[in-house]
PDB file of N, CA and C in Angstrom:
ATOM      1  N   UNK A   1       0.850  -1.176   0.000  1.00  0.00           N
ATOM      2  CA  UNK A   1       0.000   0.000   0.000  1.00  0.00           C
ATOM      3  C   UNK A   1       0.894   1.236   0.000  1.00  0.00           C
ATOM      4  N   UNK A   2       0.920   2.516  -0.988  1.00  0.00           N
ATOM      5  CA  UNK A   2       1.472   3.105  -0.806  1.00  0.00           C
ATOM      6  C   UNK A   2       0.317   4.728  -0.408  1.00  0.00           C
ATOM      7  N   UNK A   3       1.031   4.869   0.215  1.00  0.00           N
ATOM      8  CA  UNK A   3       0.274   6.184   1.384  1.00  0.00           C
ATOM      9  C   UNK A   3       0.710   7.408   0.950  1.00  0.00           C
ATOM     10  N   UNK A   4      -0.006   8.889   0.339  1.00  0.00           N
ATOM     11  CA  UNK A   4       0.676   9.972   0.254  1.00  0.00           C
ATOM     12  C   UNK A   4       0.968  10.591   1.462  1.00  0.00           C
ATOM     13  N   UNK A   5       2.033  11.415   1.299  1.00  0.00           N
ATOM     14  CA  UNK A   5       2.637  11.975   2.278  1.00  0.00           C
ATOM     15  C   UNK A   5       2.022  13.375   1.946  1.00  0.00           C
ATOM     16  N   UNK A   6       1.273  14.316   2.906  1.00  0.00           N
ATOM     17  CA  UNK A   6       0.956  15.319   3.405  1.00  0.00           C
ATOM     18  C   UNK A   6       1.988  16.351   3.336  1.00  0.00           C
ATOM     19  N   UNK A   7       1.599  18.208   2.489  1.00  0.00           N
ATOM     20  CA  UNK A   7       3.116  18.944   3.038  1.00  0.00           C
ATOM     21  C   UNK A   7       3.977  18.665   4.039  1.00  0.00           C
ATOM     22  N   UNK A   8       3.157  19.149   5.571  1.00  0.00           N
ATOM     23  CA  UNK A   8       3.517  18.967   6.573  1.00  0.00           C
ATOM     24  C   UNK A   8       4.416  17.623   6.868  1.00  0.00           C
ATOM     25  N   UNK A   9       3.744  16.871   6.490  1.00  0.00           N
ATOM     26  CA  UNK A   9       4.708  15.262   7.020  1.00  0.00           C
ATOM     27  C   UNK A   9       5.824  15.572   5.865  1.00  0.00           C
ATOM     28  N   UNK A  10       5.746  15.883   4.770  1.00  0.00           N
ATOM     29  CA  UNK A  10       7.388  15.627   3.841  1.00  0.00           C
ATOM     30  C   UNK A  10       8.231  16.595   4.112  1.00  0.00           C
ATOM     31  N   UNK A  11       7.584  17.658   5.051  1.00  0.00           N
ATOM     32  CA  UNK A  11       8.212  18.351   5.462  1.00  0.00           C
ATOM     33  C   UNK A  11       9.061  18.124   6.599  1.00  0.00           C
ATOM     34  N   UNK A  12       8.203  17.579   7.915  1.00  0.00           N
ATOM     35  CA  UNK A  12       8.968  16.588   8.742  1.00  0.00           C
ATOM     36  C   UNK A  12       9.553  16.005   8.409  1.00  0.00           C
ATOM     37  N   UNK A  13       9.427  15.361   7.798  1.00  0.00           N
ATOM     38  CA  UNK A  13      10.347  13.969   7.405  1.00  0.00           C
ATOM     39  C   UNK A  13      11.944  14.538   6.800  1.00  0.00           C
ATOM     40  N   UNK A  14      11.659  15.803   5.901  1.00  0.00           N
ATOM     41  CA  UNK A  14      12.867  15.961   5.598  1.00  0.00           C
ATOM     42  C   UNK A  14      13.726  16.601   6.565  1.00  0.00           C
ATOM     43  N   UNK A  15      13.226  17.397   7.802  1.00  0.00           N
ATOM     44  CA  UNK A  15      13.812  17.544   8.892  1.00  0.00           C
ATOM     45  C   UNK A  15      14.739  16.928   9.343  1.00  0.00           C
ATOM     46  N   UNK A  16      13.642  15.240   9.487  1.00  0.00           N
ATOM     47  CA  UNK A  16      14.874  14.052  10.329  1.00  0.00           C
ATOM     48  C   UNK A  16      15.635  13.749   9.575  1.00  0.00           C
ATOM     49  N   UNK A  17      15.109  13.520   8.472  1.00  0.00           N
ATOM     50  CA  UNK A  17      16.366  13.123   7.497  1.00  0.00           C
ATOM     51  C   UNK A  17      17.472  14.520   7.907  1.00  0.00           C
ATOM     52  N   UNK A  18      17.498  15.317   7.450  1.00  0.00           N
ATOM     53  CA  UNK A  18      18.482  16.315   7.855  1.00  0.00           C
ATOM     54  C   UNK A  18      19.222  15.995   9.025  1.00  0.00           C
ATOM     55  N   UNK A  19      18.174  15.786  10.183  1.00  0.00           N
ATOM     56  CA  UNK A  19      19.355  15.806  11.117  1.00  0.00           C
ATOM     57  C   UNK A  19      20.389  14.626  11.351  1.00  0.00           C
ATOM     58  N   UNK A  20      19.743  14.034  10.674  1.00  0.00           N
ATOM     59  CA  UNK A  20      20.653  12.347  10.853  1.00  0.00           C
ATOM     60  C   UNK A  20      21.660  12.187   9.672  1.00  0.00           C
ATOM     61  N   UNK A  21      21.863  13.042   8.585  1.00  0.00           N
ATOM     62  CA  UNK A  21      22.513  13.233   7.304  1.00  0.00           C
ATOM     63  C   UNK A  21      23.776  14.631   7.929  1.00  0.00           C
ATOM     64  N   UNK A  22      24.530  13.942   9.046  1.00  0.00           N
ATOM     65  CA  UNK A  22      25.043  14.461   9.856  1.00  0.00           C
ATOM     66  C   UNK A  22      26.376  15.221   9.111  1.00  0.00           C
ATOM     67  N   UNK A  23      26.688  14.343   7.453  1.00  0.00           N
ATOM     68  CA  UNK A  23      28.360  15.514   6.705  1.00  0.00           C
ATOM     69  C   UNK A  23      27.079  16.299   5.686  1.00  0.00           C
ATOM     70  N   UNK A  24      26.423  16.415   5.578  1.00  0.00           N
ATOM     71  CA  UNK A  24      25.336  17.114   4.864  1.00  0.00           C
ATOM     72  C   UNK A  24      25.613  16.935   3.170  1.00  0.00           C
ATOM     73  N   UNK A  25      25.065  15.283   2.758  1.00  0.00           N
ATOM     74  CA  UNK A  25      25.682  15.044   1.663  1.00  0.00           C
ATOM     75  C   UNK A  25      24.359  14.517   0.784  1.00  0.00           C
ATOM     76  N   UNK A  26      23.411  14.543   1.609  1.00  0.00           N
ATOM     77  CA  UNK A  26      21.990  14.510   0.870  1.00  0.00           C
ATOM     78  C   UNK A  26      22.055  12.488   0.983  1.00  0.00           C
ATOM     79  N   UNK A  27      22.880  12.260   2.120  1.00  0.00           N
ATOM     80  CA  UNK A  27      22.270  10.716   1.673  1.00  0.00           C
ATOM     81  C   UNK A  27      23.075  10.284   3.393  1.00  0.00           C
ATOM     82  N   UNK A  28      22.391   9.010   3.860  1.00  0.00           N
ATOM     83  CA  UNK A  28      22.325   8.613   5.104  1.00  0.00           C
ATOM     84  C   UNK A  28      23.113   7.053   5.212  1.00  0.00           C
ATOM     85  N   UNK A  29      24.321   7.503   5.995  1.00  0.00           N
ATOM     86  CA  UNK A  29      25.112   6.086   5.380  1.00  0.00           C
ATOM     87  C   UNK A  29      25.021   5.409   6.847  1.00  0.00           C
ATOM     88  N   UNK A  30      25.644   4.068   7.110  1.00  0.00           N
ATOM     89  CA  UNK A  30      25.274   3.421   8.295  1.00  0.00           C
ATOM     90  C   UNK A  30      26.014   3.792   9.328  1.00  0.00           C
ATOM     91  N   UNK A  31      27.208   4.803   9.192  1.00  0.00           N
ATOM     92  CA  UNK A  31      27.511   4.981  10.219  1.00  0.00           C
ATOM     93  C   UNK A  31      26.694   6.245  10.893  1.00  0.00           C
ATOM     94  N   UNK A  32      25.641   6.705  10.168  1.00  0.00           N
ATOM     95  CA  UNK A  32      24.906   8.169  11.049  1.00  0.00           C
ATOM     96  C   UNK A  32      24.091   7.675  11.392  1.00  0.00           C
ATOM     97  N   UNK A  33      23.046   6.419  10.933  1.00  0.00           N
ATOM     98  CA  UNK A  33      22.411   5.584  10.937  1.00  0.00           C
ATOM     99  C   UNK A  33      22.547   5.162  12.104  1.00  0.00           C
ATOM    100  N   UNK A  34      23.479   4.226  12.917  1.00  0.00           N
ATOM    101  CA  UNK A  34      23.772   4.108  13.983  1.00  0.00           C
ATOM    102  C   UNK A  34      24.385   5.160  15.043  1.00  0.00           C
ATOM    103  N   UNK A  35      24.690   6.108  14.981  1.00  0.00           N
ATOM    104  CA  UNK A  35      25.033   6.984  15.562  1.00  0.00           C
ATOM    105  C   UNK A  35      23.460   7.647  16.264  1.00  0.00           C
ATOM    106  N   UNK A  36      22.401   7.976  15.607  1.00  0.00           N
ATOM    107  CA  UNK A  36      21.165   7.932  15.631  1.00  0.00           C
ATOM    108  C   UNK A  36      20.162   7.115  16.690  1.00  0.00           C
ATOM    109  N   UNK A  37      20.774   5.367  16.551  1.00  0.00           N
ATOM    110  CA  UNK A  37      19.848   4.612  17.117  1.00  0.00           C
ATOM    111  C   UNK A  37      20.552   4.470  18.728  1.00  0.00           C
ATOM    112  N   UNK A  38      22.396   5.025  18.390  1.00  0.00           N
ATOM    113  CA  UNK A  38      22.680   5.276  19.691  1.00  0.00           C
ATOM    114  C   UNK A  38      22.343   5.823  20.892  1.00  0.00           C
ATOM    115  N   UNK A  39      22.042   7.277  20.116  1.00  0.00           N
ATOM    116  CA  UNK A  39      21.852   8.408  21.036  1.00  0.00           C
ATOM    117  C   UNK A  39      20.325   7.913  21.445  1.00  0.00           C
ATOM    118  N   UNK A  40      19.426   7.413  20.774  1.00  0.00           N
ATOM    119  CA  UNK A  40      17.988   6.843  21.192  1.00  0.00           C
ATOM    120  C   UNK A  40      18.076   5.537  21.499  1.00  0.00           C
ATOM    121  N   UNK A  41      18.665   4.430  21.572  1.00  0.00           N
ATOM    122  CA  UNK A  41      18.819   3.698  22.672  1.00  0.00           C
ATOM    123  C   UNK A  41      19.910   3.656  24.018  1.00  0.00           C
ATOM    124  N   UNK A  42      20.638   4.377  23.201  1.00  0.00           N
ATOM    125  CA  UNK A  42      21.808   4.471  24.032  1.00  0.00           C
ATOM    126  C   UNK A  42      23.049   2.581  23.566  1.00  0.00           C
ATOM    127  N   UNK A  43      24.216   2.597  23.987  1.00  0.00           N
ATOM    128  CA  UNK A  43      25.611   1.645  24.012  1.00  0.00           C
ATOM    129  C   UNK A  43      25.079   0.559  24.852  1.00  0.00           C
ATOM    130  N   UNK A  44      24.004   0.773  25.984  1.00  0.00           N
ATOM    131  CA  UNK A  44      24.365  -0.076  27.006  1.00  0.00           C
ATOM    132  C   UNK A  44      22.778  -0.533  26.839  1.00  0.00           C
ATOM    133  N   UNK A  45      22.141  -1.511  25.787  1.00  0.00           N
ATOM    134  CA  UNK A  45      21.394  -2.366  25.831  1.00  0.00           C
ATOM    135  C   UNK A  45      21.076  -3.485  25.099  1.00  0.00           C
ATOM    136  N   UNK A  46      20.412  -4.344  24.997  1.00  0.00           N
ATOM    137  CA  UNK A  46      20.225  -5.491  24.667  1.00  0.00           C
ATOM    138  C   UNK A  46      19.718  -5.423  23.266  1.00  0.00           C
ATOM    139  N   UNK A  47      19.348  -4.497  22.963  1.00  0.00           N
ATOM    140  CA  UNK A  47      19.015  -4.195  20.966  1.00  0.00           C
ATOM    141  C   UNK A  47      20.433  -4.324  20.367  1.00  0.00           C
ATOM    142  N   UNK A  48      20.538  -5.609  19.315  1.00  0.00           N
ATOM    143  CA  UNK A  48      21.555  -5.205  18.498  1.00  0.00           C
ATOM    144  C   UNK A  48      21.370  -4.238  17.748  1.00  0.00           C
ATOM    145  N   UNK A  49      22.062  -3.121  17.996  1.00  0.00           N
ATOM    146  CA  UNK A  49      22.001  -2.139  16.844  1.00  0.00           C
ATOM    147  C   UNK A  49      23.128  -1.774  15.813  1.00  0.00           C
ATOM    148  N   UNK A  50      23.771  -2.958  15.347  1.00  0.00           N
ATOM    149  CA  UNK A  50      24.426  -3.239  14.204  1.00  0.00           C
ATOM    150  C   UNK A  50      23.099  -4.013  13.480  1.00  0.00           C
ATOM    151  N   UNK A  51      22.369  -4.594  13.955  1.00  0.00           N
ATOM    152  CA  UNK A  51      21.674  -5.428  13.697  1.00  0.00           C
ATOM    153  C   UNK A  51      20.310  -4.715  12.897  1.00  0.00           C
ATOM    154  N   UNK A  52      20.005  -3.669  13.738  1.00  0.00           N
ATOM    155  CA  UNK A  52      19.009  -2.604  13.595  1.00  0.00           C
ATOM    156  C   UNK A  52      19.384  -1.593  12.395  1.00  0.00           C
ATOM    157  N   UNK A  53      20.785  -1.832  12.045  1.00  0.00           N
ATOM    158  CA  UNK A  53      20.990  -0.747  11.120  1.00  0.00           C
ATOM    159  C   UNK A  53      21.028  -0.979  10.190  1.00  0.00           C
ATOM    160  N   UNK A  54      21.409  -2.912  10.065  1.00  0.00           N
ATOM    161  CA  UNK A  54      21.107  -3.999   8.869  1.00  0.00           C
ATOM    162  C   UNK A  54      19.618  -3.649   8.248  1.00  0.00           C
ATOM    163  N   UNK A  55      18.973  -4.103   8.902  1.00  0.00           N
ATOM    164  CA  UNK A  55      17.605  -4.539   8.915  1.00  0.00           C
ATOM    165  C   UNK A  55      16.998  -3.230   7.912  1.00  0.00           C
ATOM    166  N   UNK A  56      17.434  -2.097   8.636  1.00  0.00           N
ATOM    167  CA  UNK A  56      16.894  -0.741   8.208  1.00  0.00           C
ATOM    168  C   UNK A  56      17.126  -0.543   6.527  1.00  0.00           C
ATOM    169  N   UNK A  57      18.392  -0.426   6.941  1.00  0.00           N
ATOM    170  CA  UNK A  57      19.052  -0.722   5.152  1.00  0.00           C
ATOM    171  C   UNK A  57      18.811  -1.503   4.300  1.00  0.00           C
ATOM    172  N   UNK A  58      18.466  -3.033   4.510  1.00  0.00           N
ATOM    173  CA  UNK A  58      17.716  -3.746   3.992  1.00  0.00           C
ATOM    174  C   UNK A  58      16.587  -3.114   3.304  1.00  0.00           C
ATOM    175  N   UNK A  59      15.432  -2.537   4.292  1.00  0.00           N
ATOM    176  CA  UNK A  59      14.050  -1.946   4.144  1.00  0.00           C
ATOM    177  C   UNK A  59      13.952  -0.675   3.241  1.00  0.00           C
ATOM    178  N   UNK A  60      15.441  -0.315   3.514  1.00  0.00           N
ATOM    179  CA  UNK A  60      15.139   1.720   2.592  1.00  0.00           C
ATOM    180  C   UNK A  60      16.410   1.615   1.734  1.00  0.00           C
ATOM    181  N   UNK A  61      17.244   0.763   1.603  1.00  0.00           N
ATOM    182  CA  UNK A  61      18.643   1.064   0.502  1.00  0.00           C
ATOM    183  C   UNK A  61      18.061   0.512  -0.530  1.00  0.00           C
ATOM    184  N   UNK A  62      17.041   1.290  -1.178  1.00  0.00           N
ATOM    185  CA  UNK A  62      16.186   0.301  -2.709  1.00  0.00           C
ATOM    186  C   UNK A  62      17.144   0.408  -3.842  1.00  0.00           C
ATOM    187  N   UNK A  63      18.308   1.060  -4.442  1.00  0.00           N
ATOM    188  CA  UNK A  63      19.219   1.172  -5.175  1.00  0.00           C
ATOM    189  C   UNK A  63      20.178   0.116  -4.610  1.00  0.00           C
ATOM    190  N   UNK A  64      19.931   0.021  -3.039  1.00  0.00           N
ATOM    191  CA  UNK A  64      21.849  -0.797  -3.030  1.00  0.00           C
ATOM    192  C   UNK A  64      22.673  -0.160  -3.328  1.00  0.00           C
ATOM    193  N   UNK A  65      22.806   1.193  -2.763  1.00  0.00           N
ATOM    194  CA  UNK A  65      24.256   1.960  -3.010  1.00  0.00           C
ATOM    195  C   UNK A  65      24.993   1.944  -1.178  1.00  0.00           C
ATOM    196  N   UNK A  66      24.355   1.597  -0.587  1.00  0.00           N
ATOM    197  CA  UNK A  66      25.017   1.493   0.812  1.00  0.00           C
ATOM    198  C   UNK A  66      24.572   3.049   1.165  1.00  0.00           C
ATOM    199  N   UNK A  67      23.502   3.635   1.035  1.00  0.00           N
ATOM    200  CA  UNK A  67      23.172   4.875   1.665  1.00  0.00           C
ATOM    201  C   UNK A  67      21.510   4.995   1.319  1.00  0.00           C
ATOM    202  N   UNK A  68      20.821   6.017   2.447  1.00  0.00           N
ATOM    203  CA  UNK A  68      19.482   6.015   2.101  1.00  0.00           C
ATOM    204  C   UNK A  68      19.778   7.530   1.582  1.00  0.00           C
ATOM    205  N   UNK A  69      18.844   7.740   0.882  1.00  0.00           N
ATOM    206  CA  UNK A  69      18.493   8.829   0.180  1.00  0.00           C
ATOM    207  C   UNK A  69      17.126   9.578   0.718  1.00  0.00           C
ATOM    208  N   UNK A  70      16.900  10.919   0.630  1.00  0.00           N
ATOM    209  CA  UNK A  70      15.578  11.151   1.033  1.00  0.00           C
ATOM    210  C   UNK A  70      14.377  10.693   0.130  1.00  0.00           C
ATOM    211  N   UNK A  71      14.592  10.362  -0.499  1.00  0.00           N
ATOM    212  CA  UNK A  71      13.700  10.042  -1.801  1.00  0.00           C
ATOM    213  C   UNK A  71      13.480   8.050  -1.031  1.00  0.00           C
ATOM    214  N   UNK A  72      13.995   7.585  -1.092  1.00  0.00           N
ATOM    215  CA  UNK A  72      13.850   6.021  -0.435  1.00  0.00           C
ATOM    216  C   UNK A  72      13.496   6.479   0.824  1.00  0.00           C
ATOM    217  N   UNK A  73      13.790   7.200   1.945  1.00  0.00           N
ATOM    218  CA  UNK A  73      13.003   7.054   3.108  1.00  0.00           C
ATOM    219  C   UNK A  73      11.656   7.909   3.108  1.00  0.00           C
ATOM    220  N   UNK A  74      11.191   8.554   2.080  1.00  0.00           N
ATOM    221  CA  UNK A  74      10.163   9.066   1.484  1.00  0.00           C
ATOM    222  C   UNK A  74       9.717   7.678   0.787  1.00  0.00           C
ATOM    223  N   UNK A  75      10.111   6.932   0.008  1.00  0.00           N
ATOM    224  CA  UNK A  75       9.415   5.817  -0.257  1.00  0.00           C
ATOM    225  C   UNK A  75       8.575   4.916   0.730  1.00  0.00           C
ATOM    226  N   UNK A  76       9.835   4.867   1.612  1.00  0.00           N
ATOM    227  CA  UNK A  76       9.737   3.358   3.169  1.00  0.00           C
ATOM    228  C   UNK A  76       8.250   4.404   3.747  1.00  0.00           C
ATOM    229  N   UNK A  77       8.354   5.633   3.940  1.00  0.00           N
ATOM    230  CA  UNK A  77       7.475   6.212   5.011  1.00  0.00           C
ATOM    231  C   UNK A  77       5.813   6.318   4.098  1.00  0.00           C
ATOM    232  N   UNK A  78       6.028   6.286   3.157  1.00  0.00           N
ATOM    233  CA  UNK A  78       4.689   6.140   2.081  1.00  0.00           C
ATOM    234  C   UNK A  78       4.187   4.615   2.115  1.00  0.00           C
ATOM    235  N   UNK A  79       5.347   3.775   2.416  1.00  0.00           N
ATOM    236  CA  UNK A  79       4.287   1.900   2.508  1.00  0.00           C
ATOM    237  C   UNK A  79       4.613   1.819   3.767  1.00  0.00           C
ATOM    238  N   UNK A  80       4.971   2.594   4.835  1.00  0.00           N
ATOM    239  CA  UNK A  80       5.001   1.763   5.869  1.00  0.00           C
ATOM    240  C   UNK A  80       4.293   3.123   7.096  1.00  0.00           C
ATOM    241  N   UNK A  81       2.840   3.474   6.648  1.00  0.00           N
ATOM    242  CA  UNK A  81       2.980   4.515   8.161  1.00  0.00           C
ATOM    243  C   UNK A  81       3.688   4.412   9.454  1.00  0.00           C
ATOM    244  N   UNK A  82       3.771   3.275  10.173  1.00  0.00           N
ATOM    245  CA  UNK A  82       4.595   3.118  10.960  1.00  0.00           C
ATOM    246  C   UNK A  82       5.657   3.598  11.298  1.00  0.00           C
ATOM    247  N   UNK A  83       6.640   3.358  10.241  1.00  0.00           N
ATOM    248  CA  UNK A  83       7.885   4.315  10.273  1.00  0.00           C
ATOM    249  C   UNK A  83       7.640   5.706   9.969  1.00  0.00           C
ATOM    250  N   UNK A  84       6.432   6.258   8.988  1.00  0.00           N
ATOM    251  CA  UNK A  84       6.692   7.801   9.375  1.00  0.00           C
ATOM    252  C   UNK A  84       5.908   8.088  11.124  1.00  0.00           C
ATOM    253  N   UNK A  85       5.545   7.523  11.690  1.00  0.00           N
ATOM    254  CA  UNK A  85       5.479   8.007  12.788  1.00  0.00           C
ATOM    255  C   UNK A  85       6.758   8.889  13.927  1.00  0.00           C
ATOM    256  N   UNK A  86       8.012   8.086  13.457  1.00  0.00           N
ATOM    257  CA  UNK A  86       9.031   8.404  13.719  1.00  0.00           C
ATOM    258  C   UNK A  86       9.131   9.882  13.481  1.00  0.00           C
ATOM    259  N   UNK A  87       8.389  10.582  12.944  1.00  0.00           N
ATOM    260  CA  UNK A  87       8.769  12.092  12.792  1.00  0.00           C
ATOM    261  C   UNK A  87       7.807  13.054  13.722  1.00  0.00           C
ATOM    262  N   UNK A  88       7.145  12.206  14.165  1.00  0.00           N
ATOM    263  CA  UNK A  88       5.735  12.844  14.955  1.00  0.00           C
ATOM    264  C   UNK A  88       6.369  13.394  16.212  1.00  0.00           C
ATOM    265  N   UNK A  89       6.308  14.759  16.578  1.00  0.00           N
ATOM    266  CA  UNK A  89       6.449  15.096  17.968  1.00  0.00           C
ATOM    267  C   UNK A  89       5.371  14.929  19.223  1.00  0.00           C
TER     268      UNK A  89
END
């Protein structure tokens, strides 16, 4: 199912993307990726988050270039509401 995204939400969305596109290169590689799931789970728990950053990339690297793009996590957040929730304050 693919879901349109609302101004407001592609607007959010490109926010997070921004802030997690941490050398400002228009694309999200696994090391900001995890740097990300750090600071929100934090080093010291039981989530693999090498594991979490697999998984992710799996779900949004639709080229296979080893980076998400805003355009693919604009894809993932259009079939998966779930994940655009992630932008909701």
């Amino acid at each position: 199912m693919n879901i349109p995204l609302n101004k407001h939400e592609t607007e959010e969305l490109k926010k997070f993307f921004d802030e997690i596109d941490q050398d400002n290169n228009g694309k999200i590689d696994r090391q900001e990726l995890k740097q990300l799931l750090e600071t929100i789970w934090g080093t010291n728990t039981d989530i693999d988050i090498n594991q979490a950053v697999q998984s992710t990339f799996n779900k949004c690297d639709l080229n296979q270039d080893g980076f998400i793009s805003f355009d693919e996590l604009t894809s993932l957040a259009k079939s998966d509401p779930i994940s655009s929730d992630l932008t909701e304050e």
